[in-house]
N, C-alpha and C. Protein backbone atom coordinates (compact mmCIF):
# COMPACT_ATOMS: atom_id res chain seq x y z
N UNK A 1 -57.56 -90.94 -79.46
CA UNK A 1 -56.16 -90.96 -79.47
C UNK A 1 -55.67 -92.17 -80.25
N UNK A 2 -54.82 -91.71 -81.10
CA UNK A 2 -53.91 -92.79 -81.71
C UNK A 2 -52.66 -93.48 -80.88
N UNK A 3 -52.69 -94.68 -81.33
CA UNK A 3 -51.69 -95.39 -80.72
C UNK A 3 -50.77 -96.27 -81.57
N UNK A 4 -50.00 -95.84 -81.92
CA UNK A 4 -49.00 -96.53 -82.89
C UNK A 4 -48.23 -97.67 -81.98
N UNK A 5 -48.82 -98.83 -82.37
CA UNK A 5 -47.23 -100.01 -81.85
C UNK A 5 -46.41 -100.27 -82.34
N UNK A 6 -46.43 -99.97 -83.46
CA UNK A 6 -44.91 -99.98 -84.21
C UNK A 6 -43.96 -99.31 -83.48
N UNK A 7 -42.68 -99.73 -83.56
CA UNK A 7 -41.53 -99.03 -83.08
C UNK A 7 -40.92 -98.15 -83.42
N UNK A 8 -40.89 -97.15 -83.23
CA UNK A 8 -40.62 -95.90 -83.94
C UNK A 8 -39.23 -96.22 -84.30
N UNK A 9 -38.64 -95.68 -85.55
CA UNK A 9 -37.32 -95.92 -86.33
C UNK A 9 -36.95 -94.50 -86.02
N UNK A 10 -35.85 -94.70 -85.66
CA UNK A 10 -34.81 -93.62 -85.70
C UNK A 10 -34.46 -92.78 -87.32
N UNK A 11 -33.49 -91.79 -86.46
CA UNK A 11 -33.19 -91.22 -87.91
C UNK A 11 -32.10 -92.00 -88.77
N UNK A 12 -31.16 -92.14 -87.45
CA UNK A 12 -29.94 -93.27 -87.57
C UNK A 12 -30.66 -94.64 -88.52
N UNK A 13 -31.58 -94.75 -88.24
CA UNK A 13 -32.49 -96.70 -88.48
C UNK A 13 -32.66 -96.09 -90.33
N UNK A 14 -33.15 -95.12 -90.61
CA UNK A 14 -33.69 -94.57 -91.57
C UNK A 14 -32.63 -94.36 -92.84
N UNK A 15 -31.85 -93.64 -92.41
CA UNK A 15 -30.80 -93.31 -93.02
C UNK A 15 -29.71 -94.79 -93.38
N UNK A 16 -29.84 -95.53 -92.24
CA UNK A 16 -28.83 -96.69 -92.54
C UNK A 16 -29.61 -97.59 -94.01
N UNK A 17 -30.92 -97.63 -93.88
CA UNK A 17 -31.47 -98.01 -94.40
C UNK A 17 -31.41 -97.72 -96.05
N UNK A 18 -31.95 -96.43 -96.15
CA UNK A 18 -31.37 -95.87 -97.21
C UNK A 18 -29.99 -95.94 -98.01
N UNK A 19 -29.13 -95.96 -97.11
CA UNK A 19 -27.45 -96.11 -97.50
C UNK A 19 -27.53 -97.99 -98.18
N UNK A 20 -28.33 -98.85 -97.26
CA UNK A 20 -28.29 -100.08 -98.02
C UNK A 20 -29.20 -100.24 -98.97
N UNK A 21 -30.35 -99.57 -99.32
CA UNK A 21 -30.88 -99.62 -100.29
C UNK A 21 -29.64 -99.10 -101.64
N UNK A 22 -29.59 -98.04 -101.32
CA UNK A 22 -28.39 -96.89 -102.38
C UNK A 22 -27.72 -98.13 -102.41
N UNK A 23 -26.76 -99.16 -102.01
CA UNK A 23 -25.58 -99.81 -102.44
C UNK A 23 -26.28 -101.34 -102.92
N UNK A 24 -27.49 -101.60 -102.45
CA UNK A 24 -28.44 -102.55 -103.07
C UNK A 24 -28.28 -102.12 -104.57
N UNK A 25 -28.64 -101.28 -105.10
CA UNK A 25 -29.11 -100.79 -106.24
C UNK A 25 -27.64 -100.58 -107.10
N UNK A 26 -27.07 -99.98 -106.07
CA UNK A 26 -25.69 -99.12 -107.30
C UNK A 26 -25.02 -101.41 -107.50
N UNK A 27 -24.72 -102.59 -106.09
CA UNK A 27 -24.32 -103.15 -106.70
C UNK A 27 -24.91 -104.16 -107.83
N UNK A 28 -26.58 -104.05 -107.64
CA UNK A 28 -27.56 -104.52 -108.96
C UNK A 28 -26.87 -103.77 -110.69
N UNK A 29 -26.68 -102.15 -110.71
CA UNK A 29 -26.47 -101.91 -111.30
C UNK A 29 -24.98 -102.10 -112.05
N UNK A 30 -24.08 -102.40 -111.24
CA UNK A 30 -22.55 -102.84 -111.47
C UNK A 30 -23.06 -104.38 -112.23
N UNK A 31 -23.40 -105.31 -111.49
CA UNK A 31 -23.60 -106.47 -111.48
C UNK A 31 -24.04 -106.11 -113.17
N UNK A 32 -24.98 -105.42 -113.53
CA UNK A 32 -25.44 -105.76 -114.74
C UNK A 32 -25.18 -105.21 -116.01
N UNK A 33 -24.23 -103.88 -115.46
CA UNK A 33 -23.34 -103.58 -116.94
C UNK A 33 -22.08 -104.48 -116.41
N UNK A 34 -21.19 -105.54 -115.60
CA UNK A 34 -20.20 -106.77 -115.88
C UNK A 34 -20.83 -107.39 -116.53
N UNK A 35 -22.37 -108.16 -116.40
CA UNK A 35 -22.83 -108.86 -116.96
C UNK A 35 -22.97 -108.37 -118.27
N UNK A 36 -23.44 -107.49 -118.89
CA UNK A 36 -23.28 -106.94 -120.14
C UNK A 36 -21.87 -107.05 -121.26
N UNK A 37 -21.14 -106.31 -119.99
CA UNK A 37 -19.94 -106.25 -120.84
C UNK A 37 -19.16 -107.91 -120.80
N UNK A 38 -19.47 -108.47 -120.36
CA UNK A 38 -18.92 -110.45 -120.30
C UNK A 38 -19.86 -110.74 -121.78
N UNK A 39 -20.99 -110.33 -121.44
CA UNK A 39 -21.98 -110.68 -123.04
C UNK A 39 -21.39 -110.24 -124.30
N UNK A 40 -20.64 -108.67 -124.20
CA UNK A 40 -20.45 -108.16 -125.37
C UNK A 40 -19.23 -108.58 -125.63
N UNK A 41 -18.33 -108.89 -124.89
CA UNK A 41 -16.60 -109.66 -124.82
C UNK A 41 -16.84 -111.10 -125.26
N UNK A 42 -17.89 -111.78 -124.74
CA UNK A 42 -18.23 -113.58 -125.61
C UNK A 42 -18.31 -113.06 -126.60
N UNK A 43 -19.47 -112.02 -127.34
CA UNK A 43 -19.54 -112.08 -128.52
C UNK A 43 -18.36 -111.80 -129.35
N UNK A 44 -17.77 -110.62 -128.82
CA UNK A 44 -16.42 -110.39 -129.58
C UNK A 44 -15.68 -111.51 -129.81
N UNK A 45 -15.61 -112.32 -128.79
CA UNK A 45 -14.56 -113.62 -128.89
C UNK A 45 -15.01 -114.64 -129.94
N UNK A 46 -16.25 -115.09 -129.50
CA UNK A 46 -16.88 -115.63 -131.20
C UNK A 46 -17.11 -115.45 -132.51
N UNK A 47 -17.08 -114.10 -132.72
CA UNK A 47 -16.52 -113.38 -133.87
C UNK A 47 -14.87 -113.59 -134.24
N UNK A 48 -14.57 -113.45 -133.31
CA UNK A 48 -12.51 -113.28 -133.87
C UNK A 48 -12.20 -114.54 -133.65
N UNK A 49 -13.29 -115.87 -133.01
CA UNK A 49 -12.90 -117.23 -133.47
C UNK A 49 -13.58 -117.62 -134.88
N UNK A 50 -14.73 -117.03 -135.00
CA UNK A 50 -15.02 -117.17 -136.50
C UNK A 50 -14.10 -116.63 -137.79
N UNK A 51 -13.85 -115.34 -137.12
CA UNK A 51 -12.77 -115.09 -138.08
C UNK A 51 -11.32 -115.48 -138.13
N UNK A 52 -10.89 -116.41 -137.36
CA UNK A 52 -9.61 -116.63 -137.20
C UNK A 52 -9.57 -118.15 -137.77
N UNK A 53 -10.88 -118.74 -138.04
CA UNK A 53 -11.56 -120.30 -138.21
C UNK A 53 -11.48 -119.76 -140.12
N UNK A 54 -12.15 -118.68 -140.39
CA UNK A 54 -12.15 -118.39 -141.42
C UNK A 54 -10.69 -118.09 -141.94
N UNK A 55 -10.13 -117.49 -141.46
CA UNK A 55 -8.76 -117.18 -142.11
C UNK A 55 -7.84 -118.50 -142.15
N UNK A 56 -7.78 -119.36 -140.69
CA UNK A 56 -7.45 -120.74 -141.35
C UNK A 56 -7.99 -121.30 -142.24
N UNK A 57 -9.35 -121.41 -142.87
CA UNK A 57 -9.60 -122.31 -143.91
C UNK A 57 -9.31 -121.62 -145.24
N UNK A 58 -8.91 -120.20 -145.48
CA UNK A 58 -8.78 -119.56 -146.42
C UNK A 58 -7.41 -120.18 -146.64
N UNK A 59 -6.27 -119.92 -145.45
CA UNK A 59 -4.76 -120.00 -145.47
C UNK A 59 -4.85 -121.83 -146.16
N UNK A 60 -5.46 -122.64 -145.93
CA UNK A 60 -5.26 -123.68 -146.29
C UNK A 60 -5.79 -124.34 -147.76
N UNK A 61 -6.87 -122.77 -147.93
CA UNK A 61 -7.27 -123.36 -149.13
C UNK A 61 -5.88 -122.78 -150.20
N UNK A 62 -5.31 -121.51 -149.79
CA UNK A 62 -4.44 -120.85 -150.66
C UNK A 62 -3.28 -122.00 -150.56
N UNK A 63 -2.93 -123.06 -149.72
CA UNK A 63 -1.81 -123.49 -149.75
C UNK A 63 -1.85 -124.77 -150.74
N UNK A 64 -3.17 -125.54 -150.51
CA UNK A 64 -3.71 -126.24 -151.63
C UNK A 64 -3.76 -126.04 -152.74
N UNK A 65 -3.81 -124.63 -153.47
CA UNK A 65 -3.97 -123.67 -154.33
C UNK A 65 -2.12 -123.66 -154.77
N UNK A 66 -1.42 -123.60 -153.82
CA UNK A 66 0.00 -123.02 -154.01
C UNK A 66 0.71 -124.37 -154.21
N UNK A 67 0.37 -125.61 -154.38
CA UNK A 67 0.57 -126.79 -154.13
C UNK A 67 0.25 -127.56 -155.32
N UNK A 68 -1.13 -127.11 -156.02
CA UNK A 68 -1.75 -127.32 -157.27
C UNK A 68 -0.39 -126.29 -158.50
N UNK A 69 -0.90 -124.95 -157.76
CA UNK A 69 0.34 -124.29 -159.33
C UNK A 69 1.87 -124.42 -158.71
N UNK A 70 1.96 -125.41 -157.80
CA UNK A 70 3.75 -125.66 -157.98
C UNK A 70 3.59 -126.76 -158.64
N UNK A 71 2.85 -128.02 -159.01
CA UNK A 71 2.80 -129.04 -159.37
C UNK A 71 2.78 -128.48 -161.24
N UNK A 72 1.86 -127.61 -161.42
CA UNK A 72 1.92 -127.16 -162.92
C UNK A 72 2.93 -126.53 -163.21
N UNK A 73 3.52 -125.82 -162.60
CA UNK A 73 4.94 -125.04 -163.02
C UNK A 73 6.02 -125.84 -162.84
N UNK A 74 5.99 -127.03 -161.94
CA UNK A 74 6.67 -127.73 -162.59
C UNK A 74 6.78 -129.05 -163.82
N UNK A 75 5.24 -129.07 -164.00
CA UNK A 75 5.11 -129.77 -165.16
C UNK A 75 5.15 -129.12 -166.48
N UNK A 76 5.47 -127.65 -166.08
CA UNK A 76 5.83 -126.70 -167.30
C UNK A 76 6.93 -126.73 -168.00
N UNK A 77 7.76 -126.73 -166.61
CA UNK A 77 9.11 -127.10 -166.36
C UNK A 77 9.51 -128.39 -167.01
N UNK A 78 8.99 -128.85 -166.75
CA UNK A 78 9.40 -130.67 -167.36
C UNK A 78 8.93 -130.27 -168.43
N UNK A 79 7.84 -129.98 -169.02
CA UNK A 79 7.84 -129.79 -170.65
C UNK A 79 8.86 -129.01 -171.36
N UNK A 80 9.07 -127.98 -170.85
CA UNK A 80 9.93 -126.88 -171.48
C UNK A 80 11.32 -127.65 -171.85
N UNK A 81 11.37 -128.49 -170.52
CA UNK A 81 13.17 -129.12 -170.59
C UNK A 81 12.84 -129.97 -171.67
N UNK A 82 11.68 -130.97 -171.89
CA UNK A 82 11.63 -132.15 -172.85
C UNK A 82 10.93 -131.39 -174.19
N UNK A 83 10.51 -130.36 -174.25
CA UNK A 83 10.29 -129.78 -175.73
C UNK A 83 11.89 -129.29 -176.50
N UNK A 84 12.76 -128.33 -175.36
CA UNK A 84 14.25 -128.33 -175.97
C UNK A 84 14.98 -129.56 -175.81
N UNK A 85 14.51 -130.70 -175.48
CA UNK A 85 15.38 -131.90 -175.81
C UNK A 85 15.03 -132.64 -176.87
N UNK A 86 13.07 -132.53 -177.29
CA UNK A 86 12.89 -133.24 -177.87
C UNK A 86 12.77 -132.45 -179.33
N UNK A 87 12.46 -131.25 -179.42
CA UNK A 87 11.94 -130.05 -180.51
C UNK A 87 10.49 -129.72 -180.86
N UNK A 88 10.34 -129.95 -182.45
CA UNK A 88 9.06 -129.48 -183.13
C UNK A 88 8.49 -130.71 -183.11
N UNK A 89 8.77 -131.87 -183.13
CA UNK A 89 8.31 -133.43 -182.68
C UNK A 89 7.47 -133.42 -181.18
N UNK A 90 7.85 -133.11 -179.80
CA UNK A 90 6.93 -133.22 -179.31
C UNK A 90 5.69 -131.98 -178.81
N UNK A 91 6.40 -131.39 -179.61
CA UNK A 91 5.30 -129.50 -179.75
C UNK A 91 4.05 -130.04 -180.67
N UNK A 92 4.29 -130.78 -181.58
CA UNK A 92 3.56 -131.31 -182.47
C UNK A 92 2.63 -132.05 -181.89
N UNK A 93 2.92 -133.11 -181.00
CA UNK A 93 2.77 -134.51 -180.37
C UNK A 93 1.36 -133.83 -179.02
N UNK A 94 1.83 -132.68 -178.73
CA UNK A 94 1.16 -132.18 -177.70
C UNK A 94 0.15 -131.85 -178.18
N UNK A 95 0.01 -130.53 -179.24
CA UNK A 95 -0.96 -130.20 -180.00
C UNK A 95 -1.96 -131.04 -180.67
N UNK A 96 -1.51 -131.92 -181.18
CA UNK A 96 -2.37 -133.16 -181.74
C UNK A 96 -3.31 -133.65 -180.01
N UNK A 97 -2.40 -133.73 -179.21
CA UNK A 97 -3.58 -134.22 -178.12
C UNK A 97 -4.34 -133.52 -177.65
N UNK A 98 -3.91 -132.61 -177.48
CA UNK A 98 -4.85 -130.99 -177.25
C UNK A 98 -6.13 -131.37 -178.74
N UNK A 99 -5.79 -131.17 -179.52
CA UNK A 99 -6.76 -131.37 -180.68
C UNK A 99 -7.91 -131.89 -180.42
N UNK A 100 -7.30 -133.49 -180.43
CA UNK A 100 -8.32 -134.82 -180.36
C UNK A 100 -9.15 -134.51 -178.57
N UNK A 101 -8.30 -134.21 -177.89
CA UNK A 101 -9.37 -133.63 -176.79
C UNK A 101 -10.32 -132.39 -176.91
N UNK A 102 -9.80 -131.78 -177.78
CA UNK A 102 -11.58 -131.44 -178.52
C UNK A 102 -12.05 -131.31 -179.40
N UNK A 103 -12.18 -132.46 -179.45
CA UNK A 103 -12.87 -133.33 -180.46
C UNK A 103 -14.24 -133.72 -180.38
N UNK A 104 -15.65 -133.01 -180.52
CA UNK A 104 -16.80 -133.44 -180.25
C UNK A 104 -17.32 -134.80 -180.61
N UNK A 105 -17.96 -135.13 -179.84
CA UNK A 105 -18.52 -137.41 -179.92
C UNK A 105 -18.69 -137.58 -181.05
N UNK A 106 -19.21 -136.62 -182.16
CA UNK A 106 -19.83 -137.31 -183.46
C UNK A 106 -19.12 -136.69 -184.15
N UNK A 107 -17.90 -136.52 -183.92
CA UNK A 107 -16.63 -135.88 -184.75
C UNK A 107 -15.07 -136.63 -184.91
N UNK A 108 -14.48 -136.81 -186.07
CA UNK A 108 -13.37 -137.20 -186.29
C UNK A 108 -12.76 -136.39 -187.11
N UNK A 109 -11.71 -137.18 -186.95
CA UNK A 109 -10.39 -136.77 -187.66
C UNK A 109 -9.98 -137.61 -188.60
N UNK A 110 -9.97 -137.04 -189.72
CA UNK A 110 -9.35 -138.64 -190.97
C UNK A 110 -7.21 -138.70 -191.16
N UNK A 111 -7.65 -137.39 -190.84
CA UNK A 111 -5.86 -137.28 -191.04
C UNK A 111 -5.25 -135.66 -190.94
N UNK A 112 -4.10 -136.00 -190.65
CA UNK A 112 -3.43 -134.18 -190.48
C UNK A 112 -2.05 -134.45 -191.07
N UNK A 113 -2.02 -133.30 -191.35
CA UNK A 113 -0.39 -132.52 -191.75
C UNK A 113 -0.02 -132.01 -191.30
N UNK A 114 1.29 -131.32 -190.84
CA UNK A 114 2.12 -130.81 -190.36
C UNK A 114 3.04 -129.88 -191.66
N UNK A 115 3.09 -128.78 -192.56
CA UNK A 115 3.92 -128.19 -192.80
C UNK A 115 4.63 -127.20 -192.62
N UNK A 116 5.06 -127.32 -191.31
CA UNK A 116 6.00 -126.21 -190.40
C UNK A 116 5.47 -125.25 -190.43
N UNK A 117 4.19 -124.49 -190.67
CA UNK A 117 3.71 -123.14 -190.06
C UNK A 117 2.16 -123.36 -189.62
N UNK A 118 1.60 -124.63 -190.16
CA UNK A 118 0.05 -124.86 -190.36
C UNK A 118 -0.13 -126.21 -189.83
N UNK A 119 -1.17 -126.59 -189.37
CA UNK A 119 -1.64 -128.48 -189.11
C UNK A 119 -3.10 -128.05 -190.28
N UNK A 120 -2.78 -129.35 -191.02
CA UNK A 120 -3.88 -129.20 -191.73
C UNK A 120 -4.81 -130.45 -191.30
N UNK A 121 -6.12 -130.46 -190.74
CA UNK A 121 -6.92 -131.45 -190.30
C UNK A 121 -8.04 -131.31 -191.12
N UNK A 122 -8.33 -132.68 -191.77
CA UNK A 122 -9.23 -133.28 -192.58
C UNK A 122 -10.14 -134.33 -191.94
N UNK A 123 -11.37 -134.13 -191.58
CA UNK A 123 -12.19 -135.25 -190.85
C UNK A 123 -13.60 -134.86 -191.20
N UNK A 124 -14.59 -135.68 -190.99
CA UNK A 124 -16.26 -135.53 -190.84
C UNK A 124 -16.76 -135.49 -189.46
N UNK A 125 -18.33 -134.67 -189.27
CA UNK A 125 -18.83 -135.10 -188.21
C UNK A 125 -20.10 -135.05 -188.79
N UNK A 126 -20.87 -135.57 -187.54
CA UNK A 126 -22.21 -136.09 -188.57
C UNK A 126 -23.39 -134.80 -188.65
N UNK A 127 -23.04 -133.47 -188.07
CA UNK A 127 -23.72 -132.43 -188.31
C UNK A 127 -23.00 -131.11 -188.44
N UNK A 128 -23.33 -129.78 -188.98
CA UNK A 128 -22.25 -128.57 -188.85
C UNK A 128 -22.34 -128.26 -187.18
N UNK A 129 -23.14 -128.18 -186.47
CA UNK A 129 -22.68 -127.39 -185.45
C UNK A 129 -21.24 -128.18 -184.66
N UNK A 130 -21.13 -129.67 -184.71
CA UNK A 130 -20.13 -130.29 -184.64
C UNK A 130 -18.42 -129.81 -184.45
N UNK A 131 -18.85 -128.95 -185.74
CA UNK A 131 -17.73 -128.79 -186.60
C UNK A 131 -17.55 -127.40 -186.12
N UNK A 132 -18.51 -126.56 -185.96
CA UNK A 132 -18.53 -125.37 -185.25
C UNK A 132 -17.92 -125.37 -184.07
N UNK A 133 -18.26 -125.93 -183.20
CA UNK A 133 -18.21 -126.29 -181.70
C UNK A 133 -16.24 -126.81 -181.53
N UNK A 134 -15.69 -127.53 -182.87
CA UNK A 134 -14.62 -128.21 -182.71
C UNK A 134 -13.77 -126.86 -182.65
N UNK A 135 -13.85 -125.79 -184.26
CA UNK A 135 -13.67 -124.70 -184.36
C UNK A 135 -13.06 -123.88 -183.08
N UNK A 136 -14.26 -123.94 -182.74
CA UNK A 136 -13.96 -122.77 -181.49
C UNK A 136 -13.19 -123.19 -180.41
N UNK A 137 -13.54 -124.56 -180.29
CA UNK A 137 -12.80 -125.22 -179.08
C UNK A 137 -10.66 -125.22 -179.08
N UNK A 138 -10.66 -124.93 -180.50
CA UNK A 138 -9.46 -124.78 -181.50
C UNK A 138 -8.62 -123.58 -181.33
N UNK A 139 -9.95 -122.88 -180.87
CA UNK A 139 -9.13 -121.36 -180.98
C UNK A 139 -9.13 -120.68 -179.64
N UNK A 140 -9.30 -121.72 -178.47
CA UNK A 140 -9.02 -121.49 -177.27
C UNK A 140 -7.71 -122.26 -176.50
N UNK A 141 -7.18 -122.98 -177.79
CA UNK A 141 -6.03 -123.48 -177.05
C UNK A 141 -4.65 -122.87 -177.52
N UNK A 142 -4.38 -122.97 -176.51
CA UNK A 142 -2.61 -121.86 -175.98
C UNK A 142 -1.83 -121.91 -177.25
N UNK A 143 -1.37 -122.85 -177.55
CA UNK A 143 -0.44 -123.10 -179.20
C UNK A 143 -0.93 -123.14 -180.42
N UNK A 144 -2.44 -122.28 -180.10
CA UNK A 144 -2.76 -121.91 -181.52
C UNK A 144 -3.18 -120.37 -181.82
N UNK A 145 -3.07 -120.28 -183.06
CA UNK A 145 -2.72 -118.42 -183.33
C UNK A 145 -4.20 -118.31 -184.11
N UNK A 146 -4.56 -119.09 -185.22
CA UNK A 146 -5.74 -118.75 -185.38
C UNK A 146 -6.02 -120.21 -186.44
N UNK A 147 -7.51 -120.70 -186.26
CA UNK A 147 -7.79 -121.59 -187.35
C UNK A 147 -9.45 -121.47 -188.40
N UNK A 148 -9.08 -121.76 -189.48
CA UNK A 148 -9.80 -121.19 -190.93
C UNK A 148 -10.09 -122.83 -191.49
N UNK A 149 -11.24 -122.66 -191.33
CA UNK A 149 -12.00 -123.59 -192.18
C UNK A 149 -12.06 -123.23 -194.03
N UNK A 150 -11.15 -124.53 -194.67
CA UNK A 150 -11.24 -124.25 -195.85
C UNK A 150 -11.63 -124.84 -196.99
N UNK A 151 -12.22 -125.62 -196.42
CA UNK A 151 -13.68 -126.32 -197.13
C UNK A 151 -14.46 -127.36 -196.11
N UNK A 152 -15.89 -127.11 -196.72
CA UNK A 152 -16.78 -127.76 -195.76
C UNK A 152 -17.90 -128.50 -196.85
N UNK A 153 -17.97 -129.46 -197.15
CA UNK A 153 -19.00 -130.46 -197.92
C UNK A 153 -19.55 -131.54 -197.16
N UNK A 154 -21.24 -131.59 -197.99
CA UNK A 154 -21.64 -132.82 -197.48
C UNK A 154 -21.93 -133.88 -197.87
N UNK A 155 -21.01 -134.77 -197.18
CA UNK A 155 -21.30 -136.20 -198.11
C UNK A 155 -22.28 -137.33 -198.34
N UNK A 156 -23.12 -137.46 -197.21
CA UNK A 156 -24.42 -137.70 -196.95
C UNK A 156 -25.32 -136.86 -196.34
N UNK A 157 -26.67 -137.17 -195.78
CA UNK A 157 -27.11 -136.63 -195.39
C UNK A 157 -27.22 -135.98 -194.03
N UNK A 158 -26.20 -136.78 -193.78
CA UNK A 158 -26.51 -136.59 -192.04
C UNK A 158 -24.69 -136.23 -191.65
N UNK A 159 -23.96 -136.54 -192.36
CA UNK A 159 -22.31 -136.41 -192.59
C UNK A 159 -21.75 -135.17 -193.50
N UNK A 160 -20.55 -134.65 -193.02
CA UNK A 160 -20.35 -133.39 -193.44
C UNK A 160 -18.80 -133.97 -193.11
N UNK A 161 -17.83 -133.33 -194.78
CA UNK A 161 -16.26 -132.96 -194.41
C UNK A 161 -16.04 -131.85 -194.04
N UNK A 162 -14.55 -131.56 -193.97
CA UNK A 162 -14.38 -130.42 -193.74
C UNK A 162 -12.74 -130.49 -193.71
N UNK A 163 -11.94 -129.45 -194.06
CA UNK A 163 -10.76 -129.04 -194.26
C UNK A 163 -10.36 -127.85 -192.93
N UNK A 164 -9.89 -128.08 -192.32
CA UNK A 164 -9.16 -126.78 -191.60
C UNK A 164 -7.81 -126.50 -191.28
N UNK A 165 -7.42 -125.11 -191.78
CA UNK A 165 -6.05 -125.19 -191.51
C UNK A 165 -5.88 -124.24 -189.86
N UNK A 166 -4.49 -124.57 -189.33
CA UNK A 166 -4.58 -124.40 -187.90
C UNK A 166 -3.47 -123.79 -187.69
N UNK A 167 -3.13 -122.30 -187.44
CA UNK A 167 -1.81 -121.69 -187.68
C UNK A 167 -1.02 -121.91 -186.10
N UNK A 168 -0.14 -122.35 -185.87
CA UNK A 168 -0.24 -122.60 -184.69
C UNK A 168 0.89 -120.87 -184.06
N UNK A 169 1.10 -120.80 -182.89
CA UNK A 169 1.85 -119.69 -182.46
C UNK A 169 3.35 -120.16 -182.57
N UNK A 170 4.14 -119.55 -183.23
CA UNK A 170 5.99 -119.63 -183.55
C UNK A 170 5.98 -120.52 -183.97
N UNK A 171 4.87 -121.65 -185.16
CA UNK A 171 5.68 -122.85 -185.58
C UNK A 171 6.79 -122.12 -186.20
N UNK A 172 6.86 -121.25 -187.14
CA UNK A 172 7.72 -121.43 -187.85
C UNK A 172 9.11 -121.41 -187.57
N UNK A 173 9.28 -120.65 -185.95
CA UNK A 173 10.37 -120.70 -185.46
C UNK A 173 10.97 -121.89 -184.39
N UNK A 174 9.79 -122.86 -184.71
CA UNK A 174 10.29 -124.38 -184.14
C UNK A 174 10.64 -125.84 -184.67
N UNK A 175 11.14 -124.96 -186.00
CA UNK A 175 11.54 -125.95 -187.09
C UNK A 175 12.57 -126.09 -187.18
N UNK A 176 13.52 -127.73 -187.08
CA UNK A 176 14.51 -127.20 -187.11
C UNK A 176 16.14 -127.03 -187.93
């Protein structure tokens, strides 16, 4: 004969049991899709602070940006007013500095003219690509229409002239 000392559990003991297991489990399982969804809501939030971190540094770079071309539009402005105050004198005055700023190191200028449609610049540099390089640099600036090299000799060996005429855009209509 068997003799069980255990205490026999009811059906009531059994069932209660079960019911706390079942709500053991269902609140493990709550517990861990909140916990989930708190994980997936941080991340969201660190994203839309990254992106809101990003859109401030954009907004500030554009205002820096908007701050830079108000400063040029109004130094446009100030030119425009002091070119109709001053005329074909400081249209001239500008261009010449534009020029000599590109002007390559082993390159000069001996002298220029001005006859109301053309700058004629006469100088040496001490090799052609020099002179090439000045060229082009010539025909990227705003107040000029097109420039023609019209003679190029060499006077030593290592030195080269050169003639170029430089049509600029509307001289002729800034003469006055």
């Amino acid at each position: 004969m068997n003799i069980n000392l255990l205490p026999r559990q009811s059906l009531w003991e059994r069932w209660r049991s079960f019911v706390l297991l079942t709500a053991m489990a269902t609140l493990l399982s709550v517990s861990a899709v909140a916990t989930t969804v708190i994980i997936i809501d941080q991340s969201r939030l660190r994203t839309t602070q990254q992106t809101l971190t990003w859109m401030l540094d954009q907004q500030s770079s554009l205002q820096k940006e908007q701050t830079i071309l108000n400063s040029k539009l109004q130094s446009y402005a100030t030119n425009i007013l002091q070119e109709q105050s001053v005329g074909p004198q400081w249209l001239i005055q500008s261009v010449i500095s534009e020029f000599m700023s590109s002007l390559p190191p082993g390159a000069q200028i001996n002298s220029l003219s001005y006859n109301g449609n053309s700058l004629m610049i006469l100088g040496t540099a001490s090799n052609l690509l020099e002179i090439a390089q000045f060229e082009s640099k010539l025909t990227i600036i705003n107040s000029v229409q097109s420039v023609f090299i019209q003679s190029l000799s060499s006077i030593q060996a290592n030195h080269f002239s050169f003639t170029m005429a430089v049509q600029l855009k509307g001289a002729a209509k800034n003469l006055p």
